[in-house]
C-alpha atoms as a PDB file:
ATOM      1  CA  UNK A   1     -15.834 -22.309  10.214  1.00  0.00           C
ATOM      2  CA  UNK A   2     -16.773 -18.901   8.317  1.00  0.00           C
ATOM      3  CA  UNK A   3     -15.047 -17.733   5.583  1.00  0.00           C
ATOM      4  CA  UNK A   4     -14.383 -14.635   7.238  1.00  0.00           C
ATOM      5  CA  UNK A   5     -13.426 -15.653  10.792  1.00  0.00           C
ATOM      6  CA  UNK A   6      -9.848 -15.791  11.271  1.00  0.00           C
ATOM      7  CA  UNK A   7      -9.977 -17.307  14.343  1.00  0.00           C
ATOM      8  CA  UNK A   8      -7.327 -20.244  14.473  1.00  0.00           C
ATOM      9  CA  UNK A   9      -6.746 -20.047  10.714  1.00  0.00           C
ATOM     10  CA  UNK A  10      -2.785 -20.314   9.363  1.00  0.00           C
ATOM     11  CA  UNK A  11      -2.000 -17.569   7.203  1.00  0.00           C
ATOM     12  CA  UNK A  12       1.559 -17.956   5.351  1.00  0.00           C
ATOM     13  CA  UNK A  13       3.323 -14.508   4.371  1.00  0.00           C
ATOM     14  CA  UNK A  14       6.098 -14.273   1.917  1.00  0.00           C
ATOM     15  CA  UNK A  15       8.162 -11.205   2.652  1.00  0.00           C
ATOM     16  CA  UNK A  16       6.285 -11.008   6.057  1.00  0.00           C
ATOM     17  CA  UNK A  17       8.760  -9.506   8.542  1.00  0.00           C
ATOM     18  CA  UNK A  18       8.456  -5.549   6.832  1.00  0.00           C
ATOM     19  CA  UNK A  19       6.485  -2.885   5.340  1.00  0.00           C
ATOM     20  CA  UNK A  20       2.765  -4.218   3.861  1.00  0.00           C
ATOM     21  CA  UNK A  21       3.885  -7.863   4.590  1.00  0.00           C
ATOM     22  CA  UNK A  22       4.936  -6.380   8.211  1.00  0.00           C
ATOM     23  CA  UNK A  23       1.487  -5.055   8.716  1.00  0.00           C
ATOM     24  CA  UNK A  24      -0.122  -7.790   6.970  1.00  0.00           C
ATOM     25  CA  UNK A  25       1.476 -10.218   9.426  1.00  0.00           C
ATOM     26  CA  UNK A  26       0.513  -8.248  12.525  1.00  0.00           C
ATOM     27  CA  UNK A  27      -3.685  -7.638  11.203  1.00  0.00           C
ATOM     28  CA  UNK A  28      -3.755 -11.175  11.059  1.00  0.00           C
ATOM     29  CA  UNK A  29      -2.560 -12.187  14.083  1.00  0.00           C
ATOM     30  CA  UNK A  30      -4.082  -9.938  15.713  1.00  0.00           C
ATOM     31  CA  UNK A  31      -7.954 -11.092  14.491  1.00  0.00           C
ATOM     32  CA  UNK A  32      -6.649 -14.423  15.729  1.00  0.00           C
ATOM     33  CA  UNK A  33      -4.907 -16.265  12.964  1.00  0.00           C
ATOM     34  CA  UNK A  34      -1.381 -17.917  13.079  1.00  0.00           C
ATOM     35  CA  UNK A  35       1.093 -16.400  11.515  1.00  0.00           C
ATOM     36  CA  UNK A  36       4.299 -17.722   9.102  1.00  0.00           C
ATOM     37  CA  UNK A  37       6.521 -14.751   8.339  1.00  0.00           C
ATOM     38  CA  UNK A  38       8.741 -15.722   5.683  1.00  0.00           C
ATOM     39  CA  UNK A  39      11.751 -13.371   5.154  1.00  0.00           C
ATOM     40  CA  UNK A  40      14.784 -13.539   2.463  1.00  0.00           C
ATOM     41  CA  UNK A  41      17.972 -12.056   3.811  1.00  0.00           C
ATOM     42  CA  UNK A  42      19.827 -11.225   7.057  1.00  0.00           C
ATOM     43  CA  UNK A  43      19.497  -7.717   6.862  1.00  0.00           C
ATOM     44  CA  UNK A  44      15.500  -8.303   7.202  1.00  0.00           C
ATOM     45  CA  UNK A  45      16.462 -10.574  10.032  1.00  0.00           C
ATOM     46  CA  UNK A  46      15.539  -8.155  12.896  1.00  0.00           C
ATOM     47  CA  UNK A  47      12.375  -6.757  11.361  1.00  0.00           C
ATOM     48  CA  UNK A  48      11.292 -10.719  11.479  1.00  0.00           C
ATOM     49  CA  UNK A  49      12.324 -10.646  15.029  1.00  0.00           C
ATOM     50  CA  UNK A  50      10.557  -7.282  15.712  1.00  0.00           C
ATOM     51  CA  UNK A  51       7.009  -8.699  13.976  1.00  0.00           C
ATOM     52  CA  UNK A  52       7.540 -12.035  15.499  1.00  0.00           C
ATOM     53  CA  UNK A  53       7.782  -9.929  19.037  1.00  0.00           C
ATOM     54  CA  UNK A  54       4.923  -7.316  18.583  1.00  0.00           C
ATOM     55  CA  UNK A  55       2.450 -10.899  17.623  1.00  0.00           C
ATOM     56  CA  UNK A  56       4.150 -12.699  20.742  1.00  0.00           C
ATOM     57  CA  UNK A  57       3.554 -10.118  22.898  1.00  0.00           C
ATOM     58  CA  UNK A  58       0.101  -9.340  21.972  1.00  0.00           C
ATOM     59  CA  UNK A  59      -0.880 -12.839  22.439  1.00  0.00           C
ATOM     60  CA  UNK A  60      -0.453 -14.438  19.186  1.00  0.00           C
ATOM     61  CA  UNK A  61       1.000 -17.484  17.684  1.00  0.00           C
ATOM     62  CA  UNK A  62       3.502 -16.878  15.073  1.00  0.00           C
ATOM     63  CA  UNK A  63       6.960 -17.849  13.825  1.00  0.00           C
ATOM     64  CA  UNK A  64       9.780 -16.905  10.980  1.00  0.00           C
ATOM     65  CA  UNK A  65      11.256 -18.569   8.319  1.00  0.00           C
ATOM     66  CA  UNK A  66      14.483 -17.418   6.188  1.00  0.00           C
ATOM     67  CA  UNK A  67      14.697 -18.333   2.657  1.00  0.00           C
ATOM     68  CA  UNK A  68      15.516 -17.703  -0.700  1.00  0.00           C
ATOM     69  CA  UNK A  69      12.489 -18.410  -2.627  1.00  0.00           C
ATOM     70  CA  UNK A  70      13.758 -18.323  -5.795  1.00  0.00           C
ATOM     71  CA  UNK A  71      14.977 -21.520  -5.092  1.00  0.00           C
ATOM     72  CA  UNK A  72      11.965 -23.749  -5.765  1.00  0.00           C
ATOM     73  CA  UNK A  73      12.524 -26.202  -3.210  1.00  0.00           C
ATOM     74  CA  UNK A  74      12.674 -23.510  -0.519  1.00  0.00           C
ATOM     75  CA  UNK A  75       9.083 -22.706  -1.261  1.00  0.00           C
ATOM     76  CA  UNK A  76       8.017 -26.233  -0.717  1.00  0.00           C
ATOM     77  CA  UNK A  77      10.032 -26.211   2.463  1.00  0.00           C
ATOM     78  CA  UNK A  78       8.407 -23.176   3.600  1.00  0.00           C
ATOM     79  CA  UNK A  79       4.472 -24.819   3.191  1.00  0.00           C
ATOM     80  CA  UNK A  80       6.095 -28.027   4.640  1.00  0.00           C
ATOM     81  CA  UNK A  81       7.293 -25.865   8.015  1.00  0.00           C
ATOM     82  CA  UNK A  82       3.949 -24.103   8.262  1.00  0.00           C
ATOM     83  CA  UNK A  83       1.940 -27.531   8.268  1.00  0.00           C
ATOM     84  CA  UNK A  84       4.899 -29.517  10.233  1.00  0.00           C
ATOM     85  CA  UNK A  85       4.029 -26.278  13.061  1.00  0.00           C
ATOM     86  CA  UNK A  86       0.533 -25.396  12.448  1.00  0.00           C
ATOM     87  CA  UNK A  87      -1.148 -28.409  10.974  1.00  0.00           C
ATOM     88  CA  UNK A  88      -1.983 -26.818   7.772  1.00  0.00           C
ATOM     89  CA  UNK A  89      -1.981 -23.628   5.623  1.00  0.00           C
ATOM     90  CA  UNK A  90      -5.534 -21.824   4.973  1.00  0.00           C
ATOM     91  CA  UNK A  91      -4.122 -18.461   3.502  1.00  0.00           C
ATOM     92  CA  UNK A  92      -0.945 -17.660   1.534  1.00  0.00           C
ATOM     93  CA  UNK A  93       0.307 -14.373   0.642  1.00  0.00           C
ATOM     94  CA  UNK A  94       3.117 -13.204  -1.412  1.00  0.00           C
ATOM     95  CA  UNK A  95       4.338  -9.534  -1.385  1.00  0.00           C
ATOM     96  CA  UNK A  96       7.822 -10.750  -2.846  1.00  0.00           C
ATOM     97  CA  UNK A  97       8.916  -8.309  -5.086  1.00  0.00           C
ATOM     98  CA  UNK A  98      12.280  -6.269  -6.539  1.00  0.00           C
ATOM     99  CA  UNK A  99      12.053  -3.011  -8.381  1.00  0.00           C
ATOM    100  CA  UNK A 100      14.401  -2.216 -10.970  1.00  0.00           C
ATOM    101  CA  UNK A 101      14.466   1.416 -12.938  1.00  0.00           C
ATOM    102  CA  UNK A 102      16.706   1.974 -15.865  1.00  0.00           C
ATOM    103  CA  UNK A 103      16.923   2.398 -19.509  1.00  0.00           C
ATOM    104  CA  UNK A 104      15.618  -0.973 -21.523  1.00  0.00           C
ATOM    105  CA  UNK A 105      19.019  -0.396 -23.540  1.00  0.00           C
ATOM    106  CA  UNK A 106      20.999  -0.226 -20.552  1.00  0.00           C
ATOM    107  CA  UNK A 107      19.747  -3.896 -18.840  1.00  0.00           C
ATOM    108  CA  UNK A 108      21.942  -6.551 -18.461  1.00  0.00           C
ATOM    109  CA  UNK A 109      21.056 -10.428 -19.324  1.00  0.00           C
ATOM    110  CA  UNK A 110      21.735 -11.042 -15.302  1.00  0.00           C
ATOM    111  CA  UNK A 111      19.549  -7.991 -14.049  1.00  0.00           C
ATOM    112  CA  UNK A 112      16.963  -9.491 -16.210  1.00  0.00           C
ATOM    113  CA  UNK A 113      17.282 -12.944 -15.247  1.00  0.00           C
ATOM    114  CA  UNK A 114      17.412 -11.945 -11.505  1.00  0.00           C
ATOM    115  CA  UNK A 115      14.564  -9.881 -12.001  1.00  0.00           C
ATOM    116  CA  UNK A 116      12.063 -12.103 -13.569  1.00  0.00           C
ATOM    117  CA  UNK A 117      13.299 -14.748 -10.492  1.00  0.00           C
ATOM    118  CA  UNK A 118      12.412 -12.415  -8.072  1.00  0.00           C
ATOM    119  CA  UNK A 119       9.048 -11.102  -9.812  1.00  0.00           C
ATOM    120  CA  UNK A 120       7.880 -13.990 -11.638  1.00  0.00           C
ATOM    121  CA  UNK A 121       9.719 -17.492 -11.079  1.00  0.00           C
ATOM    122  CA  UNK A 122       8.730 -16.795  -7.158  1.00  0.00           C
ATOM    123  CA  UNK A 123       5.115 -16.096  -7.853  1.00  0.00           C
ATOM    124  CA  UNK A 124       4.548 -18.811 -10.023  1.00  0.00           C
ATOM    125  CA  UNK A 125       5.792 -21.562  -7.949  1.00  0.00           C
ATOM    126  CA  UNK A 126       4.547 -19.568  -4.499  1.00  0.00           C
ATOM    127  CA  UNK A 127       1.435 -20.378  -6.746  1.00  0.00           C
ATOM    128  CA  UNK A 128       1.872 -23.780  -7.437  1.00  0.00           C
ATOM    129  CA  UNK A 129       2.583 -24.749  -3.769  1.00  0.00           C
ATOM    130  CA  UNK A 130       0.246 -22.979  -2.668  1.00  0.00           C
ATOM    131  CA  UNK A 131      -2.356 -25.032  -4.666  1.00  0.00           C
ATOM    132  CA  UNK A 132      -1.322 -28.101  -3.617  1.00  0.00           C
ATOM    133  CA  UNK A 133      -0.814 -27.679   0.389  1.00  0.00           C
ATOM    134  CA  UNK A 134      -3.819 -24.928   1.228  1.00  0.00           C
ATOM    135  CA  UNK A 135      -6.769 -26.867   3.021  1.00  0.00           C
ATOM    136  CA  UNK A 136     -10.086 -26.510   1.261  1.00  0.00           C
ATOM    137  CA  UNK A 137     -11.341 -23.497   0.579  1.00  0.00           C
ATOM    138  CA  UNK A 138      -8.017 -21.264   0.636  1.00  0.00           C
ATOM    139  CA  UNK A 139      -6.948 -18.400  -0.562  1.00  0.00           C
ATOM    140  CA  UNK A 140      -3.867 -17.166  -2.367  1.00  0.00           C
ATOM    141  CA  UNK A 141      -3.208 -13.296  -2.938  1.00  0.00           C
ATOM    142  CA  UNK A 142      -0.095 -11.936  -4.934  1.00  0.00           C
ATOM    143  CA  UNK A 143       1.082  -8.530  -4.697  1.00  0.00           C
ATOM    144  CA  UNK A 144       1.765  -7.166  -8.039  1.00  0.00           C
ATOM    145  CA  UNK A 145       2.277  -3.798  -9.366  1.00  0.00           C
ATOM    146  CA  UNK A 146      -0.207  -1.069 -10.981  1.00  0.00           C
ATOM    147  CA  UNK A 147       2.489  -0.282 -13.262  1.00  0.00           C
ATOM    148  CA  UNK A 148       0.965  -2.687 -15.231  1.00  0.00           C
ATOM    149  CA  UNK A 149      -1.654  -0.267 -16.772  1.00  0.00           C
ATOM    150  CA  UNK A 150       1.232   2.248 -16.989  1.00  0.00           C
ATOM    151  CA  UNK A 151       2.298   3.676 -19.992  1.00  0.00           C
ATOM    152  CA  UNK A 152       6.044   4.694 -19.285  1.00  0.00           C
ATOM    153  CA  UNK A 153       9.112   3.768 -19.518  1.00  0.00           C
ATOM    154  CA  UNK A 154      12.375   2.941 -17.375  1.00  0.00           C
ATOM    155  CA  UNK A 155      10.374  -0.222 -15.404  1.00  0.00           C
ATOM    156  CA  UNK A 156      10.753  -2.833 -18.456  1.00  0.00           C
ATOM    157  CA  UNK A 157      12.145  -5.512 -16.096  1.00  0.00           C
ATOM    158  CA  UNK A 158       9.684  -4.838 -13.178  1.00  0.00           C
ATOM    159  CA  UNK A 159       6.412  -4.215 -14.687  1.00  0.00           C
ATOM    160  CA  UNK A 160       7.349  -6.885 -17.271  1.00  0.00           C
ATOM    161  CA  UNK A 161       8.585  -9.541 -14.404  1.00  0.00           C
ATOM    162  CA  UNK A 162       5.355  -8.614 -12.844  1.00  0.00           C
ATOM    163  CA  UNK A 163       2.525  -8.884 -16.015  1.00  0.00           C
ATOM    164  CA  UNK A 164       2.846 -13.067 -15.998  1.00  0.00           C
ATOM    165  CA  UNK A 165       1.213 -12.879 -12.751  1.00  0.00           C
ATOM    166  CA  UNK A 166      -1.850 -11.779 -14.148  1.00  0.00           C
ATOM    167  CA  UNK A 167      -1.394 -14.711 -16.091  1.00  0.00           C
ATOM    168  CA  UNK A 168      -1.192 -16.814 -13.637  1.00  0.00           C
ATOM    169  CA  UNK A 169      -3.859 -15.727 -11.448  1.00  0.00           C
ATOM    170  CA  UNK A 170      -6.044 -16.627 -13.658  1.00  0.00           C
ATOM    171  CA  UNK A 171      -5.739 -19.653 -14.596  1.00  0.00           C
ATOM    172  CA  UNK A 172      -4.454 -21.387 -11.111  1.00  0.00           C
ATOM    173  CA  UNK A 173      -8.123 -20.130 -10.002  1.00  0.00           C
ATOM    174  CA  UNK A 174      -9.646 -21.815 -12.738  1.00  0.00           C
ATOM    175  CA  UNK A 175      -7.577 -25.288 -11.630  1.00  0.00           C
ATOM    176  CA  UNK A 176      -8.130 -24.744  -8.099  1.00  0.00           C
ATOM    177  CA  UNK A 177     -11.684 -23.681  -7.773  1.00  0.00           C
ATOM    178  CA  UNK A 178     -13.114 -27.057  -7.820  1.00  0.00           C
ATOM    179  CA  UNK A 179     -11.528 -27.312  -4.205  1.00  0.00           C
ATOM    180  CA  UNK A 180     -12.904 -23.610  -3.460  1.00  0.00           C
ATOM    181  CA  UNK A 181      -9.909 -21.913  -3.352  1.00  0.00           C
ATOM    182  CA  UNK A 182      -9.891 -18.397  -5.049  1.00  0.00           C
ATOM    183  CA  UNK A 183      -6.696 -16.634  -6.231  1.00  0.00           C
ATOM    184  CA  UNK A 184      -6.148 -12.927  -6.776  1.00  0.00           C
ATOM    185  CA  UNK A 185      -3.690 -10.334  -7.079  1.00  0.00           C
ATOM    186  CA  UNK A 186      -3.319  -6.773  -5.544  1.00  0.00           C
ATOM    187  CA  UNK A 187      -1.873  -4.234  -7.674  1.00  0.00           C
ATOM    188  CA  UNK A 188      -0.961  -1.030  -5.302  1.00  0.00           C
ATOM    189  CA  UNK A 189       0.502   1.899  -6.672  1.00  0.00           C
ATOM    190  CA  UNK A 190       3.317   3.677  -5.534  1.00  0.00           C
ATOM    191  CA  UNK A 191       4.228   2.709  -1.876  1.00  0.00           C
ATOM    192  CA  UNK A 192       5.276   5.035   0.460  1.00  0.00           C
ATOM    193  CA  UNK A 193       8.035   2.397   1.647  1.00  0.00           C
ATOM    194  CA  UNK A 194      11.543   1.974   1.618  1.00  0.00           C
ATOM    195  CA  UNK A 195      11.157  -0.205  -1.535  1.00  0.00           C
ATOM    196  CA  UNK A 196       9.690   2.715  -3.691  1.00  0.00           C
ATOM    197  CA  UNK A 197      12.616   5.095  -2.356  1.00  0.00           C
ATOM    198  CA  UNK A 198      15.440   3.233  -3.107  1.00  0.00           C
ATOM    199  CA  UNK A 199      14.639   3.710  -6.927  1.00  0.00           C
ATOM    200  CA  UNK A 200      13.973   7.256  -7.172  1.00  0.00           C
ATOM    201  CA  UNK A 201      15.291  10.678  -7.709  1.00  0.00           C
ATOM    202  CA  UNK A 202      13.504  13.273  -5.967  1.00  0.00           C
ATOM    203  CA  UNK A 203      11.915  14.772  -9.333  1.00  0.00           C
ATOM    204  CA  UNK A 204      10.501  11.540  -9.918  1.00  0.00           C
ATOM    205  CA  UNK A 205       9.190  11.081  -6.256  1.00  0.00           C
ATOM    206  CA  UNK A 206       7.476  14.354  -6.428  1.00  0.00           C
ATOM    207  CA  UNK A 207       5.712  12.617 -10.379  1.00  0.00           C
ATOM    208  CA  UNK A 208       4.911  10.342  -8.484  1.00  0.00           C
ATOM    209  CA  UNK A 209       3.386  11.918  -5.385  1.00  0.00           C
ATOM    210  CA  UNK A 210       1.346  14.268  -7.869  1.00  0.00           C
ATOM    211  CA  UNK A 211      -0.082  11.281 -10.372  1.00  0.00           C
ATOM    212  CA  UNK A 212      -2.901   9.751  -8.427  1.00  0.00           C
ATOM    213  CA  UNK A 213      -6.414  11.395  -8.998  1.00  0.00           C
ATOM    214  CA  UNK A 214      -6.776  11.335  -5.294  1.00  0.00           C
ATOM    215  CA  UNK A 215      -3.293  12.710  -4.283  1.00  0.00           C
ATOM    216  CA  UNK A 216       0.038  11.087  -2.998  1.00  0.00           C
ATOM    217  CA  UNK A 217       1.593   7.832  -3.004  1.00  0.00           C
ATOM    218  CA  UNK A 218      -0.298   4.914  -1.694  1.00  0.00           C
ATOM    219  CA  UNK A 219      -0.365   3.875   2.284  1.00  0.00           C
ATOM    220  CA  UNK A 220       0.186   0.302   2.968  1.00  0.00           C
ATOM    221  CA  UNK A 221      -2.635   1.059   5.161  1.00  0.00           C
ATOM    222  CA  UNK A 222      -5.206   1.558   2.035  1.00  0.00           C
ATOM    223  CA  UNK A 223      -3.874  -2.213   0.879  1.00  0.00           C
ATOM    224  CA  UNK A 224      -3.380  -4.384   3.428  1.00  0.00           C
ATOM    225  CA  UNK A 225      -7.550  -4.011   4.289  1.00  0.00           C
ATOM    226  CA  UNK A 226      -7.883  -5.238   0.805  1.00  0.00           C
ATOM    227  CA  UNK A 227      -5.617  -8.191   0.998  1.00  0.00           C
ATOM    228  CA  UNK A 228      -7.554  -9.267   4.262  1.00  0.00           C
ATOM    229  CA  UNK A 229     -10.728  -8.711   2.372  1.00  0.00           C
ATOM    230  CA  UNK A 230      -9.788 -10.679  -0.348  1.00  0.00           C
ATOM    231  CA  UNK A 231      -9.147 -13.830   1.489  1.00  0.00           C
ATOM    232  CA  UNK A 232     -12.031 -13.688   3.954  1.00  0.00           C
ATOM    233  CA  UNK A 233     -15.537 -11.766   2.967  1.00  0.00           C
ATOM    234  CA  UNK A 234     -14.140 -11.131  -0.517  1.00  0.00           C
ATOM    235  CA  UNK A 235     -13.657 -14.764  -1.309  1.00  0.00           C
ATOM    236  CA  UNK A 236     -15.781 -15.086  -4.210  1.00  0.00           C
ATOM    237  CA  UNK A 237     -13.571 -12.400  -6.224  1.00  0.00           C
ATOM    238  CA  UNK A 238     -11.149 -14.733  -8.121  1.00  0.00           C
ATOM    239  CA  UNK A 239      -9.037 -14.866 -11.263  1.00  0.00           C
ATOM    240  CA  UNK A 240      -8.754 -11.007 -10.804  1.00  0.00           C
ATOM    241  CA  UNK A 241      -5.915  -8.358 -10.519  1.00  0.00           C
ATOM    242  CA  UNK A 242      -6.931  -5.343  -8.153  1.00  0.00           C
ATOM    243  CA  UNK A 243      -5.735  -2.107  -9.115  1.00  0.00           C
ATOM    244  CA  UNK A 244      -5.376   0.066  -5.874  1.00  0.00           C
ATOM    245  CA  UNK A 245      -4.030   2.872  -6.189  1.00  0.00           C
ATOM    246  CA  UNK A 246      -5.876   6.078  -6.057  1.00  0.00           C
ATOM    247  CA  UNK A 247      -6.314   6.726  -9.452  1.00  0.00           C
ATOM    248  CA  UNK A 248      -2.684   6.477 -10.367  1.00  0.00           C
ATOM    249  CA  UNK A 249      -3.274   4.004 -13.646  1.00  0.00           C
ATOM    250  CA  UNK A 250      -6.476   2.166 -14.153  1.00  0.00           C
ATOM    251  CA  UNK A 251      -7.686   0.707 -16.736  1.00  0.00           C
END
């Protein structure tokens, strides 16, 4: 099979039910792959439902999965589902992520700790599984954050939760490419989503809005062509972090 035909290949999504995993899940599907859309919490039930539905009804093969990943053995149980339904996992994709702003004086020991579980912990061991269920030749894309080439302040637990997995890009695609697999991270700038909202007084969202050389936040749209790139034509890019971002930090 070609590296860049989708057809019949199982592509597993953590945080799949919404925003870019949302439109991640339905691209896929919709060039032909099957689709595990993992999602954490019961308030993200019905967007599940609603991406499960819009693959279903468009012909595709799909199904969810509710966990909390930061429980390790969830992630294994998550891989174990995909292959138990689908006979195997060929792509995995993690947009898991939680964005903390506020004063580095003014963190608590458990906002850290949840944090870096959320940010990092997950990652790594998405990672790890990932590496040893993927057939052959997989691929394995985390979403990071292009905060890390940002010189600010306010985002010490997110950007810092976030810069290990850089890290460990790297060096899981050093261990895995002798079975071909690459590994890469995204690193999108501000998303117009819910998830960039929630954090944000208006001045900021307007800073924000103005920062990027070529104007606005960034459009899940402009990423998720670059996440399917990465695991099918753009295979042979590995070890790397992606900045995306339109000029918001580079570096």
């Amino acid at each position: 099979m070609e590296r860049n035909n989708l057809n019949g290949k199982v592509v597993l999504i953590a945080g799949g039910a919404k925003n870019l995993g949302g439109l991640l899940s339905r691209d896929f599907a919709a060039k032909g792959a099957k689709v595990v859309i993992h999602y954490n919490s019961d308030s993200t039930k019905a967007d599940a439902e609603n991406t499960l539905a819009d693959i279903v009804n468009s012909g595709g093969e799909a199904f969810t999965f509710q966990a909390d990943l930061t429980k390790v053995g969830n992630i294994k149980q998550l891989f174990e589902e995909a292959k138990s339904k689908f006979g195997g996992v060929d792509i995995a994709i993690n947009t898991v992520g939680m964005v903390l702003k506020k004063p580095f004086l003014d963190t608590t020991e458990e906002e850290y700790d949840t944090m870096f579980d959320i940010n990092s912990k997950v990652a790594y061991f998405f990672i790890q599984e990932a590496g040893k269920s993927l057939n052959d030749n997989g691929k394995i894309c985390t979403i990071v954050t292009s905060l890390l080439a940002a010189y600010t302040g306010l985002y010490s637990t997110y950007a810092g939760a976030k810069a290990p997995v850089e890290h460990f890009t790297r060096m899981a695609s050093k261990e895995f490419g002798d079975r071909g697999i690459s590994v890469t991270g995204v690193a999108p700038g501000p998303m117009d989503t819910p998830f960039f909202y929630g954090q944000e007084e208006p001045e900021a969202v307007a800073y924000h809005k103005s920062a990027s050389a070529l104007g606005g936040l960034t459009d899940i749209k402009d990423i998720a062509p670059l996440v399917e790139f990465l695991v099918t034509d753009g295979w042979w890019i590995t070890g790397q972090t992606i900045f995306a971002n339109g000029g918001y930090t580079t570096r």
